[in-house]
Structures are given as C-alpha cells and as structure tokens.
C-alpha atoms as a PDB file:
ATOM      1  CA  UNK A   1     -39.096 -15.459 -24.774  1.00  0.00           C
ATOM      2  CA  UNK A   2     -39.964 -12.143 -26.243  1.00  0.00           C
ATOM      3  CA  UNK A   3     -37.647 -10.864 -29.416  1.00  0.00           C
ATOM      4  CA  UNK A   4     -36.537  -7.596 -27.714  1.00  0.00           C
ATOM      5  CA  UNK A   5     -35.091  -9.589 -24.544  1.00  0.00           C
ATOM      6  CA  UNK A   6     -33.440 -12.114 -27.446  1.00  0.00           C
ATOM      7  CA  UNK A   7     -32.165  -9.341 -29.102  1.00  0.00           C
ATOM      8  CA  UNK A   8     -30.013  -7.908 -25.872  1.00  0.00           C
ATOM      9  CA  UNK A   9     -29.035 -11.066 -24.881  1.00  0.00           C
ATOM     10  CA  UNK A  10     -27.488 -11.780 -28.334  1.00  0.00           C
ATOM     11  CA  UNK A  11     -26.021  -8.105 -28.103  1.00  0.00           C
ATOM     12  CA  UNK A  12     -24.314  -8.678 -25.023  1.00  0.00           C
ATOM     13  CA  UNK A  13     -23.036 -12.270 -25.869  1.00  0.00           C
ATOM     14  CA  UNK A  14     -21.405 -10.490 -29.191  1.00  0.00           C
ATOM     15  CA  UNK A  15     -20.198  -7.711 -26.835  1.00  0.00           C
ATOM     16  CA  UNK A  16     -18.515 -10.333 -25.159  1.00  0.00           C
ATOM     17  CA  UNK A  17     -17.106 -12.215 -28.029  1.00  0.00           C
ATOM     18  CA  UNK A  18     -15.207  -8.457 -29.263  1.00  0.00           C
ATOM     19  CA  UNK A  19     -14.090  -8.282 -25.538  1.00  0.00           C
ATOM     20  CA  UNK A  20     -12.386 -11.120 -25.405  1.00  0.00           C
ATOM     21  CA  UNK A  21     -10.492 -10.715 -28.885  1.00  0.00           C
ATOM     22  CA  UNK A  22      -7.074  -9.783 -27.450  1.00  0.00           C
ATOM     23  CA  UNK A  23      -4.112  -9.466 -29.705  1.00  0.00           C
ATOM     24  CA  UNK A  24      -1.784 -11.706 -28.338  1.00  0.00           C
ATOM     25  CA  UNK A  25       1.052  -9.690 -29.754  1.00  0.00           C
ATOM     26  CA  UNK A  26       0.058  -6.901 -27.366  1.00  0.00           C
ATOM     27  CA  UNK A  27      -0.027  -9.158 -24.356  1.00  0.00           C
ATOM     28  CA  UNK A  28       3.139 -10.681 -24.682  1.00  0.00           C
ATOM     29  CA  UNK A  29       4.594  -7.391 -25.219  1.00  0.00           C
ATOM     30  CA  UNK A  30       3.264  -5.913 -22.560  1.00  0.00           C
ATOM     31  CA  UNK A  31       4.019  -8.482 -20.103  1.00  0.00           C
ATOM     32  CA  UNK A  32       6.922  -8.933 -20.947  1.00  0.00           C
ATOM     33  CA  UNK A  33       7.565  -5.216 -19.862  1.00  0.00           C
ATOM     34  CA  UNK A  34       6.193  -5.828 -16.770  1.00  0.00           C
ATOM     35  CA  UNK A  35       8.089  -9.097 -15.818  1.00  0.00           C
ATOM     36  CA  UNK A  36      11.067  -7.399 -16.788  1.00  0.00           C
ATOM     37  CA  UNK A  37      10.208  -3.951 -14.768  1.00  0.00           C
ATOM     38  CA  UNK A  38       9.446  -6.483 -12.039  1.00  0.00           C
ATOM     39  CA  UNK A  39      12.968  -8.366 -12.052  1.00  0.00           C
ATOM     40  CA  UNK A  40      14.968  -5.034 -11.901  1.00  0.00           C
ATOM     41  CA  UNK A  41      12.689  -3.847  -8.949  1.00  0.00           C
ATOM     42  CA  UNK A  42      13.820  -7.204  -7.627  1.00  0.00           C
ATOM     43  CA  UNK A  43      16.948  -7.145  -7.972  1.00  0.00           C
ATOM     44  CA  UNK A  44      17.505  -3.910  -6.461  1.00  0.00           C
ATOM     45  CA  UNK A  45      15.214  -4.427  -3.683  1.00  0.00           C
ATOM     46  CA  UNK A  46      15.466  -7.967  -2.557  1.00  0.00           C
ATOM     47  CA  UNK A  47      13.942  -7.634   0.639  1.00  0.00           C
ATOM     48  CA  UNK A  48      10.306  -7.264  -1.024  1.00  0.00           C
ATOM     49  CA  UNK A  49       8.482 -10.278  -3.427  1.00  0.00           C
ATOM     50  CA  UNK A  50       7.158  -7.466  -6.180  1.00  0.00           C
ATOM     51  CA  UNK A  51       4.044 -10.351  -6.995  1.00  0.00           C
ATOM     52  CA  UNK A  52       2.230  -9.663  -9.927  1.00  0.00           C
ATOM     53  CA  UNK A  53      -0.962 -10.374  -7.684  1.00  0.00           C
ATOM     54  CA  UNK A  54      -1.542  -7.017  -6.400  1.00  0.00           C
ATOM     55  CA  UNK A  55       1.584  -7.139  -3.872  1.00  0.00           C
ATOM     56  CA  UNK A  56       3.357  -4.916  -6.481  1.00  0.00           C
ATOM     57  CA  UNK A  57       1.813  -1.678  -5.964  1.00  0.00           C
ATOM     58  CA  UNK A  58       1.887  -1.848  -2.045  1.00  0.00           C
ATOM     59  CA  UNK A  59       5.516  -3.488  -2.938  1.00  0.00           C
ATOM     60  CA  UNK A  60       6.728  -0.198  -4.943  1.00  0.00           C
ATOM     61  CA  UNK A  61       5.531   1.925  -2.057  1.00  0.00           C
ATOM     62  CA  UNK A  62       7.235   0.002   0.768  1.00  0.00           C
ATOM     63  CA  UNK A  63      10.460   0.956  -0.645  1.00  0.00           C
ATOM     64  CA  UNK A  64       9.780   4.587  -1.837  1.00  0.00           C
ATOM     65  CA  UNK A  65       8.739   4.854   1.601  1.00  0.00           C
ATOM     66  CA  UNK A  66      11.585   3.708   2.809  1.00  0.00           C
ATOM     67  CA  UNK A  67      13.782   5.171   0.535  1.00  0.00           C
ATOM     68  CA  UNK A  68      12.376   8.617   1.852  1.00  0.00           C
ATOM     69  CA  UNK A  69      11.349   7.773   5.962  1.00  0.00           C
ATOM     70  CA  UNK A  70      13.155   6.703   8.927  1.00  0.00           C
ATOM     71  CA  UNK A  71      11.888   3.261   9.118  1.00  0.00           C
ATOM     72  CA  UNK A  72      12.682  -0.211   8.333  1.00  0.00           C
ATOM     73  CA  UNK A  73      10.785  -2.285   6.661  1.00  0.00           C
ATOM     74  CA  UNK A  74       9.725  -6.035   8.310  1.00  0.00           C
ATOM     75  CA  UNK A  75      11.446  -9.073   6.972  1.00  0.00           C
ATOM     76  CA  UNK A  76       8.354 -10.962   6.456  1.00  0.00           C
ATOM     77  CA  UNK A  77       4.845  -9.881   5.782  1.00  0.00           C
ATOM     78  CA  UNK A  78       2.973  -8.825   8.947  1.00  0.00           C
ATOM     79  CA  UNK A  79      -1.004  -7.988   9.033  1.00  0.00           C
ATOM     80  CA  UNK A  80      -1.438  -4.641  10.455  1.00  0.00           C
ATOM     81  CA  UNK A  81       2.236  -2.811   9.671  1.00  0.00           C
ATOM     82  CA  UNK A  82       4.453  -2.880   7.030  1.00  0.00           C
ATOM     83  CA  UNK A  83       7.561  -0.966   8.971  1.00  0.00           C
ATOM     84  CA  UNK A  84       8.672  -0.018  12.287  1.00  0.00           C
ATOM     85  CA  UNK A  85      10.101   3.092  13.199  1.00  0.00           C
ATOM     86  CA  UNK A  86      13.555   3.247  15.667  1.00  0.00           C
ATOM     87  CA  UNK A  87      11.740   3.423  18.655  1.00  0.00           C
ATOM     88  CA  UNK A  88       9.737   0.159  17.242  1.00  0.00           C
ATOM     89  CA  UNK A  89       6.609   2.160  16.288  1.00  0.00           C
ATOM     90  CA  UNK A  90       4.456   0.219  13.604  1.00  0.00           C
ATOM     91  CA  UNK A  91       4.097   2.235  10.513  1.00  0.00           C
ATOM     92  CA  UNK A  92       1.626   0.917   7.414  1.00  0.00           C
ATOM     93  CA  UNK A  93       2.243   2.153   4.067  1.00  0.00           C
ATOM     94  CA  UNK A  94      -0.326   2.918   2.380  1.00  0.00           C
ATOM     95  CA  UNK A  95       0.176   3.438  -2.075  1.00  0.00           C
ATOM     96  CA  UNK A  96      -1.872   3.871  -5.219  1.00  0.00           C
ATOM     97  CA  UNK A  97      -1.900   4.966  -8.851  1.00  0.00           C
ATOM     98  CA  UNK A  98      -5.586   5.835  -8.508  1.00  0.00           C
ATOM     99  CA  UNK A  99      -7.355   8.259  -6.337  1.00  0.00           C
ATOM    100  CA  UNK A 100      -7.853   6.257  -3.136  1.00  0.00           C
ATOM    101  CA  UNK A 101      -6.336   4.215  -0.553  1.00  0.00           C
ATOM    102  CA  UNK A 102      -8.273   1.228   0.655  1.00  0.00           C
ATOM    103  CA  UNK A 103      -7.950   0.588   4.554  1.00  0.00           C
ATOM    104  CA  UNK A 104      -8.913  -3.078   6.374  1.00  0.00           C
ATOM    105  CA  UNK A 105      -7.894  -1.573   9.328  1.00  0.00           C
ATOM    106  CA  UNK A 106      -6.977   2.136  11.106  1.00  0.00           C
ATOM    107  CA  UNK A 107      -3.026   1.408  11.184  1.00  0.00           C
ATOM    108  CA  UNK A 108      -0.945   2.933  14.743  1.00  0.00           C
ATOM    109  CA  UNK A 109       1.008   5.295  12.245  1.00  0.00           C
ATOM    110  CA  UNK A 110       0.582   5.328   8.202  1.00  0.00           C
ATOM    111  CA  UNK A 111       2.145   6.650   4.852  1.00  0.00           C
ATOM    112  CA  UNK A 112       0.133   7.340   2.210  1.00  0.00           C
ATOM    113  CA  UNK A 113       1.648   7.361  -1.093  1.00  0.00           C
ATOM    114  CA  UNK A 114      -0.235   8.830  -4.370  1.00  0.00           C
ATOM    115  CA  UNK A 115       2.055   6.869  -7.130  1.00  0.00           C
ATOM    116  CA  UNK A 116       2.446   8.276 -11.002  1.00  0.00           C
ATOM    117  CA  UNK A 117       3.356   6.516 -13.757  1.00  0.00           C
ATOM    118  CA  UNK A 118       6.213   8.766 -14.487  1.00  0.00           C
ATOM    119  CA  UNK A 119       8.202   7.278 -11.043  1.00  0.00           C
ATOM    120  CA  UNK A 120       6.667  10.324  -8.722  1.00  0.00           C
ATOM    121  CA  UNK A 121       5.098  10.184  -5.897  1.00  0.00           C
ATOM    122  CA  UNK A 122       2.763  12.409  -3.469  1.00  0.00           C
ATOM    123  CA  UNK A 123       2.817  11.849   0.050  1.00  0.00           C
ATOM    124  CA  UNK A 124      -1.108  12.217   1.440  1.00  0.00           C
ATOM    125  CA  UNK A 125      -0.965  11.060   4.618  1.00  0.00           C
ATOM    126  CA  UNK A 126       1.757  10.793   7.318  1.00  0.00           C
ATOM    127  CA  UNK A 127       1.055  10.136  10.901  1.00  0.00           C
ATOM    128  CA  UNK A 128      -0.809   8.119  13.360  1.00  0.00           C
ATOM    129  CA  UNK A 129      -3.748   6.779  12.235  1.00  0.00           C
ATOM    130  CA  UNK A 130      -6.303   7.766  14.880  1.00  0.00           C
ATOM    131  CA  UNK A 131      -6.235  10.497  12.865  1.00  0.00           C
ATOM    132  CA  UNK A 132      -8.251   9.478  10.143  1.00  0.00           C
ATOM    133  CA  UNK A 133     -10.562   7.400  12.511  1.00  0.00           C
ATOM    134  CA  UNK A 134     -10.997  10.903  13.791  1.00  0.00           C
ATOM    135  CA  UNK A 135     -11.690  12.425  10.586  1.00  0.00           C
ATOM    136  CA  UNK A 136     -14.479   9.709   9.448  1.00  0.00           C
ATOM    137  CA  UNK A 137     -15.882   8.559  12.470  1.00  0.00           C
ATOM    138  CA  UNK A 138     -18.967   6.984  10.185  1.00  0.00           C
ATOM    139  CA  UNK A 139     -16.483   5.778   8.069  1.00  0.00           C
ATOM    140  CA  UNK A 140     -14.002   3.156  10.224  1.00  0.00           C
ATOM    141  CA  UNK A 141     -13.068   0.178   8.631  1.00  0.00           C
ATOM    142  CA  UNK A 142     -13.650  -3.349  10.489  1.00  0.00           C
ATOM    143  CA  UNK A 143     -11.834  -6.538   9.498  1.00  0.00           C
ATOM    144  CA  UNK A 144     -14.736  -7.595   7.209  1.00  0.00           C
ATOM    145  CA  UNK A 145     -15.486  -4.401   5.644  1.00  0.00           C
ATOM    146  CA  UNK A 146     -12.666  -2.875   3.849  1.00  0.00           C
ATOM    147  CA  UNK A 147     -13.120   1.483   3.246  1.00  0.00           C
ATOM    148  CA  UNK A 148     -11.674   3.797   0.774  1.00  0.00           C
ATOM    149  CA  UNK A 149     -10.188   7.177   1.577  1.00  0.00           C
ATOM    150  CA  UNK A 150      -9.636   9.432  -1.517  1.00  0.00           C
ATOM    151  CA  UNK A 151      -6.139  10.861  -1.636  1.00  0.00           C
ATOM    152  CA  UNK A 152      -8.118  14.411  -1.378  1.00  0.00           C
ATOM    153  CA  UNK A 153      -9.413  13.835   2.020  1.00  0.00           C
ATOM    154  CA  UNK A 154      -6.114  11.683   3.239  1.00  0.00           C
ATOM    155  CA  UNK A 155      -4.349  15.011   2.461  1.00  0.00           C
ATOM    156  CA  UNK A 156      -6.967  17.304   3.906  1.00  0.00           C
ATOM    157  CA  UNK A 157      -6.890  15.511   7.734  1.00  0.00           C
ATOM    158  CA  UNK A 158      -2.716  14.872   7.585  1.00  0.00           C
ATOM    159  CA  UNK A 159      -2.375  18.643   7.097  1.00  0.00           C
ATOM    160  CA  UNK A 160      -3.447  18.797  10.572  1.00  0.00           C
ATOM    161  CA  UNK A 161      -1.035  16.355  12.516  1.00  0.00           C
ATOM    162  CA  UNK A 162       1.464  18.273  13.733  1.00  0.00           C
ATOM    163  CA  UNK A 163       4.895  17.810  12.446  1.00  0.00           C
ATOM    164  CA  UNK A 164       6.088  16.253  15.656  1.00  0.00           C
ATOM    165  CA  UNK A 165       3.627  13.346  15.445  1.00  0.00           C
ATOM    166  CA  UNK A 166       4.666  12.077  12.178  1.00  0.00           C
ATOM    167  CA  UNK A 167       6.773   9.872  10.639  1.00  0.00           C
ATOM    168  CA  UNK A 168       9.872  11.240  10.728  1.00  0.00           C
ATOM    169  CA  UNK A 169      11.954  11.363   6.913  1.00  0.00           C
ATOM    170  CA  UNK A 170      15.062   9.721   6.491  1.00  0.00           C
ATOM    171  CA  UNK A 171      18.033   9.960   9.377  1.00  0.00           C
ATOM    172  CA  UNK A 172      21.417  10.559   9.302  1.00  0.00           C
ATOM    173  CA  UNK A 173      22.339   8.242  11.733  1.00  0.00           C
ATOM    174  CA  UNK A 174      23.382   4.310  11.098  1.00  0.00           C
ATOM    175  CA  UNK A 175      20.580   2.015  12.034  1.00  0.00           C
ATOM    176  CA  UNK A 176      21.678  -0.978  14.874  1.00  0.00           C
ATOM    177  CA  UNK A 177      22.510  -4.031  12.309  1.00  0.00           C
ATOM    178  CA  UNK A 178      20.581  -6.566  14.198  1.00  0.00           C
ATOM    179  CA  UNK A 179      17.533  -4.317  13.969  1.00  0.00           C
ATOM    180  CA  UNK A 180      15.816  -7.002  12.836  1.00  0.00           C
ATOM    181  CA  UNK A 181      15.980  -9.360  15.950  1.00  0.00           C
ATOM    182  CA  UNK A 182      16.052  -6.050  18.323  1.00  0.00           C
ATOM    183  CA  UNK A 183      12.386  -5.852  16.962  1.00  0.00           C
ATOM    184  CA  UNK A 184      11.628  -9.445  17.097  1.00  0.00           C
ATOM    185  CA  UNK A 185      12.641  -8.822  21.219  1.00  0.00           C
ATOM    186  CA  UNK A 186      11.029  -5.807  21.470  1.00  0.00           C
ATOM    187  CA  UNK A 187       7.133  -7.526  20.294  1.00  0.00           C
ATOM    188  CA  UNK A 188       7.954 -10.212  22.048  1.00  0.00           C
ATOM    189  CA  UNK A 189       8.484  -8.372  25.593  1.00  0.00           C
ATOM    190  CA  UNK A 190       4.931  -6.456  24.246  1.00  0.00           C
ATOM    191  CA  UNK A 191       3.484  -9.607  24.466  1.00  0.00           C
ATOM    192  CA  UNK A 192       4.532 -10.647  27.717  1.00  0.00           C
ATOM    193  CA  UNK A 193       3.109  -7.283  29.283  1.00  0.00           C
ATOM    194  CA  UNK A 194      -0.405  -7.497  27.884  1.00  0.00           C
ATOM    195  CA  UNK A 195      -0.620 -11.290  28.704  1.00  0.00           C
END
C-alpha cells in the first residue's frame, strides 16, 4: 500500500474519531429542549404524534396550516393528503425550515409552508397541485423517485393560481361535528363510483 494512500486513510479515520467526540452535556441539554418543545406541542395539539423521526416538521405544519386554512386535518395518517377541505377536497401540506419541499407525489390541492426558527412561517404554495406538474413537466415525481421544489420556484408558479382555486383561509362558520365520519362516507361513496 503506498504511504500517501496510508496517510489519508489515517487522516480520515482521525477525522472521524474528532467527529464523533460529542459532549454529552450538550446532547442532553439539547434534547431535553426538544422533548420538552415536543410535549407542549402535544399537549396543545393532540390530534398530531409530533415523532422525533421526521414526523415533527410535517407535524408543526399540519397545524399552522390549520390554524390559518379552512380545512380539517385527518384523524389518522393517510398517503397522499394530510386534510380535507368542507367540500371533502384533499389538501397535502407541504413544510420546511430549509429551502425546499420534497414531493413523492403531485398532491389534488397543497400548502406549502417555509418554517423559521423564530415560530414564522411563509406560505409558498397554495392550490391544486396540477399546478406544479404544470410548471416542471421534466420534473414530476413518481412513487419511487421522490423531487425537490425550492421554496423560490413553489412561490413563483402559486403566484399564478388564481385566488378562486386555492385553499381557502380560515372560515367563520362552525364546522359539522361529525366531520370526521361525514368524510369517512363521503370516500367511501368515491369508492363505490370508480369501482
């Protein structure tokens, strides 16, 4: 083996020694701020897990999004939609701290949230989401091959949905208490017509 490739190799196993140094101090701290950020999100929002798995940005997002849009959010976790809309309309909500949203899927209506540290929040995307499709028509996602969408060009195509095709913001009006099971009816007559 020749000394130069020695030499790197012994560079990057010492690289990796430093790396994995942690203070412990620092990481009990700091979790510990999480967990605990994570129980009061919890315990004012019930109706959403807040996993430390990755759920818990999408998780923050559900509820600012519903917190600020006329929709209700499902009961259980469904692949495809995270929300319906009154007239049953499936919404996905889309959120990030960084400067993308990642898409397995083009969702019937979407928000996209831009998150900050700080508790803020951009919207950068609201509407139905042939719109992006249309936008990026090399760019589609599939179900193996997930795409990102920078918050930049999110914005740039939901500029152009007109207001009427969006998600509407937060009503007024009372929603039906047994939303819920109106819902469950409503996909379940859905069903029975595309059978």
């Amino acid at each position: 083996m020749p000394d130069g490739y020695r030499q790197n190799i012994t560079r990057k196993i010492e690289h990796l020694g430093r790396g994995m140094m942690a203070d412990p101090k620092i990481i009990r701290e700091g979790l510990s701020e999480i967990f605990s950020g994570i129980a009061k999100l919890k315990a004012g929002y019930g109706h959403r897990h807040f996993t430390i798995d990755g759920k818990l940005v999408g998780d923050i997002g559900e509820v600012i999004a519903e917190q600020e849009f006329d929709i209700r959010l499902t009961e259980k976790s469904v692949t495809g939609y995270d929300a319906q809309m009154r007239d049953f309309r499936r919404v996905e909500v889309k959120a990030t701290f960084k400067d993308n949203l990642l898409f397995r899927s083009i969702p019937d209506y979407c928000i996209g949230l831009k998150l900050s540290r700080d508790g803020t929040h951009e919207v950068v995307f609201n509407g139905p989401g042939r719109y992006i499709a249309e936008g990026f028509p090399d760019k589609v996602p599939h179900a193996k091959n997930q795409v990102a969408y920078t918050v930049k060009q999110l914005a740039r195509v939901s500029a152009l949905i007109p207001e009427i095709e969006r998600v509407p913001r937060i009503s007024r009006e009372p929603w039906p208490e047994d939303f819920a099971a109106l819902a469950a009816a409503h996909a379940a007559a859905v069903r029975v017509t595309v059978d």
